[in-house]
Protein backbone atom coordinates (compact mmCIF):
# COMPACT_ATOMS: atom_id res chain seq x y z
CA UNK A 1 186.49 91.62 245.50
CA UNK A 2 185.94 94.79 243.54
CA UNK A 3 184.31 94.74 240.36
CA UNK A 4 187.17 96.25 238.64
CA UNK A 5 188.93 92.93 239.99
CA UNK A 6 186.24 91.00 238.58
CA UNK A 7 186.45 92.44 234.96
CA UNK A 8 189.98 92.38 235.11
CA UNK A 9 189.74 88.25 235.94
CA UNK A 10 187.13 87.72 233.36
CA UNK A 11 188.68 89.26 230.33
CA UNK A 12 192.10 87.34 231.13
CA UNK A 13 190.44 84.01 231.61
CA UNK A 14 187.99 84.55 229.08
CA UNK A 15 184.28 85.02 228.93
CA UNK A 16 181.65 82.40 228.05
CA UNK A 17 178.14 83.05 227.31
CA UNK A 18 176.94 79.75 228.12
CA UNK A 19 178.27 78.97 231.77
CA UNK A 20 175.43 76.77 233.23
CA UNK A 21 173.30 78.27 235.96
CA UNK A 22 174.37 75.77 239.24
CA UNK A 23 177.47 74.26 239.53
CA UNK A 24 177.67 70.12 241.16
CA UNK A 25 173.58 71.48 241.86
CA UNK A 26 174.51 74.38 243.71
CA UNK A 27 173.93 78.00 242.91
CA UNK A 28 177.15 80.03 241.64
CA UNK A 29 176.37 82.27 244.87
CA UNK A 30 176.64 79.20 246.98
CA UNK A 31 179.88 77.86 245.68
CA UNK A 32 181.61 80.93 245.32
CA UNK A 33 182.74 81.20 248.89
CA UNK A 34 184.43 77.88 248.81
CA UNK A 35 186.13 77.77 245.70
CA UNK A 36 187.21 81.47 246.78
CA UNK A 37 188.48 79.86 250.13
CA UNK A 38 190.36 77.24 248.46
CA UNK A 39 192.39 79.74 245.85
CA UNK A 40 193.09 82.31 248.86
CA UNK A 41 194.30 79.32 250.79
CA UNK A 42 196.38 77.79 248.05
CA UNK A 43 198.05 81.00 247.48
CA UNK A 44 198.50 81.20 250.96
CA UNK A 45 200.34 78.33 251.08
CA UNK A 46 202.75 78.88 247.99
CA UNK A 47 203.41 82.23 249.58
CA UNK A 48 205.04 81.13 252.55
CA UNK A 49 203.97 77.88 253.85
CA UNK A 50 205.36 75.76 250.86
CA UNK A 51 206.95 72.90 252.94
CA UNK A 52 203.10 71.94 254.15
CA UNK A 53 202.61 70.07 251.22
CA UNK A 54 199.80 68.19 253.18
CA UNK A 55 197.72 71.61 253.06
CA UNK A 56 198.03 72.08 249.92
CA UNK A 57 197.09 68.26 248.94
CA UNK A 58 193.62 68.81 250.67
CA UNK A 59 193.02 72.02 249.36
CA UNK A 60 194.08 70.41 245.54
CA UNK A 61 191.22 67.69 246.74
CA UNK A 62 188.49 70.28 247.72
CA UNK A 63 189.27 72.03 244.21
CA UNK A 64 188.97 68.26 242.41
CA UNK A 65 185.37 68.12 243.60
CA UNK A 66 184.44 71.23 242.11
CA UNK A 67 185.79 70.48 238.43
CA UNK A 68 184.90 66.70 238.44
CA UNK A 69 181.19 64.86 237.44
CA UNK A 70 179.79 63.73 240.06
CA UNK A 71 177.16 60.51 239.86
CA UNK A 72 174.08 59.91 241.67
CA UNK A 73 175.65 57.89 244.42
CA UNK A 74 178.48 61.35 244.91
CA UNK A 75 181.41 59.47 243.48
CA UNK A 76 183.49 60.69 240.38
CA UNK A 77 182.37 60.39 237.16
CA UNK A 78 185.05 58.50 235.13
CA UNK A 79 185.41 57.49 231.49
CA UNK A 80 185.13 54.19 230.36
CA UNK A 81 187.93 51.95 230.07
CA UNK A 82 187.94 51.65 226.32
CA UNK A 83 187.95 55.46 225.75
CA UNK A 84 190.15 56.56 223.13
CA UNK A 85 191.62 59.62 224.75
CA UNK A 86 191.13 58.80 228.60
CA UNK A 87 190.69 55.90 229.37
CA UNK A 88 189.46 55.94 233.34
CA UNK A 89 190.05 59.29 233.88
CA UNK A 90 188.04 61.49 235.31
CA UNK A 91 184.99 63.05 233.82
CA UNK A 92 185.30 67.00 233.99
CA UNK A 93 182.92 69.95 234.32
CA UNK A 94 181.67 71.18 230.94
CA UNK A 95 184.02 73.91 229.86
CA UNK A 96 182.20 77.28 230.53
CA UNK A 97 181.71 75.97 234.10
CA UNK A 98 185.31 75.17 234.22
CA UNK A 99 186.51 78.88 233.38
CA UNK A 100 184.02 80.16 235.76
CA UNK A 101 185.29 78.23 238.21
CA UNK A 102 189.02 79.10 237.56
CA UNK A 103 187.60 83.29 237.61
CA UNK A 104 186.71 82.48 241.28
CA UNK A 105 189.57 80.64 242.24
CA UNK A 106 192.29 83.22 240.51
CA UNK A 107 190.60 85.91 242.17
CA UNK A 108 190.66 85.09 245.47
CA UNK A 109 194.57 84.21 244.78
CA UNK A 110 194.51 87.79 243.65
CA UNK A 111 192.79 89.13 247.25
CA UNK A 112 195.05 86.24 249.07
CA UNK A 113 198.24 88.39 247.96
CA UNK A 114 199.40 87.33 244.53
CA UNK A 115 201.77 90.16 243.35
CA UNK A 116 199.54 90.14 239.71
CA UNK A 117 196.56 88.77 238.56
CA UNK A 118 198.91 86.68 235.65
CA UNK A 119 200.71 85.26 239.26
CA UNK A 120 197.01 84.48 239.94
CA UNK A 121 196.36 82.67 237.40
CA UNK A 122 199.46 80.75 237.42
CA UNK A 123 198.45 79.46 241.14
CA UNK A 124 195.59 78.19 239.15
CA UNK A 125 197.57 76.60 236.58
CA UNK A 126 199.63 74.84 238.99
CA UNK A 127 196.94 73.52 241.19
CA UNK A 128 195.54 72.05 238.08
CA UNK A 129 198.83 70.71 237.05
CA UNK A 130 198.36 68.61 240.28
CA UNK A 131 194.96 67.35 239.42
CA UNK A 132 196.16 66.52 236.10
CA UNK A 133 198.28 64.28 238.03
CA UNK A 134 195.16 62.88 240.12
CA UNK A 135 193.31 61.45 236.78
CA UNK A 136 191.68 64.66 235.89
CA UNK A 137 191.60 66.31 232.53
CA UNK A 138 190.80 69.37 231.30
CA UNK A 139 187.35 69.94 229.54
CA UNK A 140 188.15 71.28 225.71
CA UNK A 141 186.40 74.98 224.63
CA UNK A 142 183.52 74.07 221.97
CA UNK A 143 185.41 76.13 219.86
CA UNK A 144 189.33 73.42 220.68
CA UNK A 145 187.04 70.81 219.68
CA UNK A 146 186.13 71.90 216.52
CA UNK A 147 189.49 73.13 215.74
CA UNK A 148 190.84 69.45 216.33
CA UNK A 149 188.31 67.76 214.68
CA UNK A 150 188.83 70.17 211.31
CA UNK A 151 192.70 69.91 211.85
CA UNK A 152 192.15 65.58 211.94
CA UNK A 153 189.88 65.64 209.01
CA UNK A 154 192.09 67.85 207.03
CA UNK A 155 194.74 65.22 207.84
CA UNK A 156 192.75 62.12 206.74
CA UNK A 157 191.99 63.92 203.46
CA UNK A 158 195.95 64.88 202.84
CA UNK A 159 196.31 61.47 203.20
CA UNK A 160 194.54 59.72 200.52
CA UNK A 161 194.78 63.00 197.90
CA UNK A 162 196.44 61.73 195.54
CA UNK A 163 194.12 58.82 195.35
CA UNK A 164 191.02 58.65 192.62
CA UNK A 165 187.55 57.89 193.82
CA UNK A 166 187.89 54.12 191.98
CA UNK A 167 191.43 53.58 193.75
CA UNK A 168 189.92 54.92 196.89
CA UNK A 169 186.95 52.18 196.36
CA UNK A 170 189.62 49.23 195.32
CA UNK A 171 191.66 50.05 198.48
CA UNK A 172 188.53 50.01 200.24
CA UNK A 173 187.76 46.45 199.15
CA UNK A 174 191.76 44.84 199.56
CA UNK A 175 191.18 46.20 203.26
CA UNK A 176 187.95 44.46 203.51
CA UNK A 177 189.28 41.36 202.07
CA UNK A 178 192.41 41.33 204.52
CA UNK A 179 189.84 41.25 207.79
CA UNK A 180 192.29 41.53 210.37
CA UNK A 181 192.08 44.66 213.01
CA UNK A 182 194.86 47.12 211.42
CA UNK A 183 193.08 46.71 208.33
CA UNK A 184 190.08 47.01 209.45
CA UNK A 185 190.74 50.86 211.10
CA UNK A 186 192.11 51.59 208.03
CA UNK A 187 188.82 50.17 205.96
CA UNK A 188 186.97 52.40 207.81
CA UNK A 189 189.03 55.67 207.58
CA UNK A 190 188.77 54.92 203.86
CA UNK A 191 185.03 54.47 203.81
CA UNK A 192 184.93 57.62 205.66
CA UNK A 193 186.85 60.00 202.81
CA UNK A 194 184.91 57.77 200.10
CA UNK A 195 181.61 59.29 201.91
CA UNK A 196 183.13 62.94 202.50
CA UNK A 197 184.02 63.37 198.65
CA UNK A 198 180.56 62.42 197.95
CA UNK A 199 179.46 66.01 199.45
CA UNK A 200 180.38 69.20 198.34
CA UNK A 201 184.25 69.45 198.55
CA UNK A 202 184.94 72.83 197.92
CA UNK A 203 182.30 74.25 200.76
CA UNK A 204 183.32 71.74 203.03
CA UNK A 205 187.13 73.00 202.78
CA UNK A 206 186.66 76.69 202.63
CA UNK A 207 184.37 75.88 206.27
CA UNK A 208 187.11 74.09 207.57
CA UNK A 209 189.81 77.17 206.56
CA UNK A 210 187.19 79.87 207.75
CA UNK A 211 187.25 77.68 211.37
CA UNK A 212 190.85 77.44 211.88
CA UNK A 213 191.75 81.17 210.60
CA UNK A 214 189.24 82.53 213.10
CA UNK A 215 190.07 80.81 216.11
CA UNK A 216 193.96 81.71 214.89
CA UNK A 217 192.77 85.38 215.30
CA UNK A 218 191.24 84.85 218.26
CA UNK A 219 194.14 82.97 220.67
CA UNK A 220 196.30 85.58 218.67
CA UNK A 221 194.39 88.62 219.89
CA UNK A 222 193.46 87.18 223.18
CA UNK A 223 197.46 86.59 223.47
CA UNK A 224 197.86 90.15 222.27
CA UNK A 225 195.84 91.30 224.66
CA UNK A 226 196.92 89.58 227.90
CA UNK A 227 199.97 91.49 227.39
CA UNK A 228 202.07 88.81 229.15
CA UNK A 229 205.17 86.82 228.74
CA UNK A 230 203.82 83.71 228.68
CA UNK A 231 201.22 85.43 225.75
CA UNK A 232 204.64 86.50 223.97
CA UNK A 233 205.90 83.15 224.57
CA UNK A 234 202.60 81.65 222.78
CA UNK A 235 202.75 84.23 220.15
CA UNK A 236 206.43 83.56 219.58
CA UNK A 237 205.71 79.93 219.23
CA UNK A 238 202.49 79.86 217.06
CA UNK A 239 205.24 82.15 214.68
CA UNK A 240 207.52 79.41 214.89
CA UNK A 241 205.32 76.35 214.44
CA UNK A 242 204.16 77.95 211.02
CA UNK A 243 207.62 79.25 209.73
CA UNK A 244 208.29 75.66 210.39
CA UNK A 245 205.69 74.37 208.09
CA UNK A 246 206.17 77.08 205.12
């Protein structure tokens, strides 16, 4: 693949500074080839072989093991059963691996004969459609997580605003007193916004705003700048969803 190929791939998928150096112990050099193989195959496939669906299911397979934890013994990585989010899925490769991964793989869909590299990247985004459907789930940006955890803490705090400090602390205690589990979750989200107003506020907010307005900017002018109509789509909707909410 040309390097103009390469830089074209990289600034749609989007670069990451801290993509690990091996990949499932292997060297990026080493893996390359085969998750190459795999996207030129699966676009292959969806070209003009599209009733082998049997292909295509071992390719998806081959492409599980390279976004997937693997243990020790070489089996999947899973989460526990109690997890909160996913329960028994699978565990996934750490995010900057993950979009290296997919800059391989949409590449070689690219060389295999997708008419654009946003076709590309849709064989990508179908193939891991499928996984989604085989337990797997997609690793979250550092940058998602901290977005969601603001966006959840700005919630808990809406939700007990118009509460003092002592009504916070008597709510606290009827929870306590009540000892069953619904009351319990609740004791503790109380406890926790009780412990947050004992810091700074003010800071704390403005941190939270400064987060979520720059990552805004950024899927806005990473939209902007894929220049596609799903990225209008996104754009279009992001407009919406906040019109919505004035």
């Amino acid at each position: 693949m040309s390097k103009a190929i390469l830089a074209a791939v990289a600034a749609v998928v989007g670069a990451e500074s801290d993509v690990p150096s091996t990949l499932c112990g292997r060297s990026w050099v080493d893996v390359e080839a085969s998750i190459k193989d795999i996207g030129m195959a699966t676009q292959r496939v969806e070209a003009g072989l599209s009733g082998l669906t049997a292909d295509r299911d071992v390719l998806d397979n081959n492409l599980l093991g390279w976004v997937v934890q693997s243990g020790a013994d070489g089996k999947f990585l899973r989460f526990a059963a109690d997890h909160p989010k996913t329960p028994n899925k699978l565990v996934p490769i750490e995010y900057p691996a993950f979009m290296k991964v997919r800059e391989i793989y949409a590449g070689a869909a690219f060389d295999g004969g997708a008419a654009t590299l946003d076709a590309a990247g849709k064989v990508w985004e179908r193939a891991i459609g499928r996984l989604i459907g085989l337990d797997f789930v997609r690793p979250l940006s550092k940058s998602e997580d901290a977005v969601r955890v603001a966006a959840r803490r700005a919630k808990e705090a809406a939700k007990y605003a118009n509460k003092s400090d002592d009504e916070l602390k008597d709510t606290y205690a009827k929870l306590v007193a009540v000892g069953d589990v619904k009351s319990s979750v609740e004791a503790t989200a109380v406890a926790k916004q009780i412990a947050e107003r004992a810091k700074p506020e003010m800071a704390k907010l403005q941190a939270d705003i400064k987060l979520l307005h720059e990552t805004l900017k950024k899927c806005a002018a990473d939209w902007a700048k894929a220049g596609t109509a799903e990225a209008a789509d996104m754009l279009t909707a992001g407009i919406m969803a906040m019109s919505k909410a004035k």
